[in-house]
Protein backbone atom coordinates (compact mmCIF):
# COMPACT_ATOMS: atom_id res chain seq x y z
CA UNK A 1 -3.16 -80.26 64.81
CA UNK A 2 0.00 -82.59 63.49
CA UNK A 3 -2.04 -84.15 61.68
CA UNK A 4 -3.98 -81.49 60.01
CA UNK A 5 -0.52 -79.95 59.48
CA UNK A 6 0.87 -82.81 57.70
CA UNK A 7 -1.50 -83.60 55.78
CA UNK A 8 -1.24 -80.34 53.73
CA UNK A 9 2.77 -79.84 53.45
CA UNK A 10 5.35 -82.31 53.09
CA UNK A 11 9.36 -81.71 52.38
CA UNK A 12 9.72 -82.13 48.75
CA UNK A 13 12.16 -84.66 47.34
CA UNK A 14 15.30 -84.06 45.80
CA UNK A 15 13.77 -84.08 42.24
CA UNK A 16 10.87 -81.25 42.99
CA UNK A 17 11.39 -77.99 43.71
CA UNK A 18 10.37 -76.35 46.82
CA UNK A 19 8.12 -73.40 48.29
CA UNK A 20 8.85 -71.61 51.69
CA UNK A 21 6.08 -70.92 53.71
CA UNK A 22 5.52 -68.31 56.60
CA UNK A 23 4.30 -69.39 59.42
CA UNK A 24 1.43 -67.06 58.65
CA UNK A 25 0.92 -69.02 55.53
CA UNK A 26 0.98 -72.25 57.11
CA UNK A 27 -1.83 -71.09 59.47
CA UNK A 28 -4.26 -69.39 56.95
CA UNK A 29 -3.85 -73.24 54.77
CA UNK A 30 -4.99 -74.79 58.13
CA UNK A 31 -7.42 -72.30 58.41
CA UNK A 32 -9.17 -72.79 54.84
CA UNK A 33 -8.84 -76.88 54.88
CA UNK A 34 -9.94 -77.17 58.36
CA UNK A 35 -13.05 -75.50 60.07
CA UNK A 36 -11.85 -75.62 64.00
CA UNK A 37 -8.82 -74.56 63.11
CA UNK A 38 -8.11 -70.92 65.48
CA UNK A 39 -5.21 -68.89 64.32
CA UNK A 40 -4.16 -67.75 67.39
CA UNK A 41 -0.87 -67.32 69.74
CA UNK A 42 -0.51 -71.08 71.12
CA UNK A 43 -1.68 -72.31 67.44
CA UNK A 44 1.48 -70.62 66.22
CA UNK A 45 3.80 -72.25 68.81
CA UNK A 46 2.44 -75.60 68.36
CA UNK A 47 3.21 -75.10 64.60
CA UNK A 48 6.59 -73.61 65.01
CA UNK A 49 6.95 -76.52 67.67
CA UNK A 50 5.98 -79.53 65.49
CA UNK A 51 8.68 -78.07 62.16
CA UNK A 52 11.19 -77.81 65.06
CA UNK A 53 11.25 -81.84 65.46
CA UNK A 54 14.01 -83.90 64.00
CA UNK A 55 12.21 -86.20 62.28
CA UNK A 56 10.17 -83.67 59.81
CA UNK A 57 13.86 -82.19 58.77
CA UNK A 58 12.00 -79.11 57.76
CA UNK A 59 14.50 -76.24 57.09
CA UNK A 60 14.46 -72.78 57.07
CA UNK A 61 15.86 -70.69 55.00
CA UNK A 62 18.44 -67.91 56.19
CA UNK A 63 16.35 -64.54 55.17
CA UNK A 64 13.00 -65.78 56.51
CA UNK A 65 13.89 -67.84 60.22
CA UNK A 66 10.01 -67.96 60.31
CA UNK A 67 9.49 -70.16 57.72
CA UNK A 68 9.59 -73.49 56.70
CA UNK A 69 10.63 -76.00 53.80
């Protein structure tokens, strides 16, 4: 699923501007790109688990802690 993941979403550089995604809206872009894909429970973990890591430096923003940059 990391790589499915990554492959639609990447931190934009300091020269682009941004969009914050929920992590519903992270799920229903896996869902559309990539048949297997089940939005369920663990599906949302594993997500939340994978922006979590250090070396993706994904942020989230202060009003939305569900969501990622």
């Amino acid at each position: 699923m990391l790589q499915m993941l990554m492959s639609l979403i990447a931190k934009p550089r300091s020269n682009e501007d941004g969009e914050w995604l929920s992590l519903k809206d992270l799920s229903a872009l896996l869902k559309k790109h990539f048949k297997g894909y089940k939005e369920d429970t663990a599906a949302f973990q594993k997500i939340g688990s994978y922006l979590r890591r250090p070396e993706y430096k994904f942020q989230s923003p202060p009003h939305l802690p569900r969501a990622a940059y």
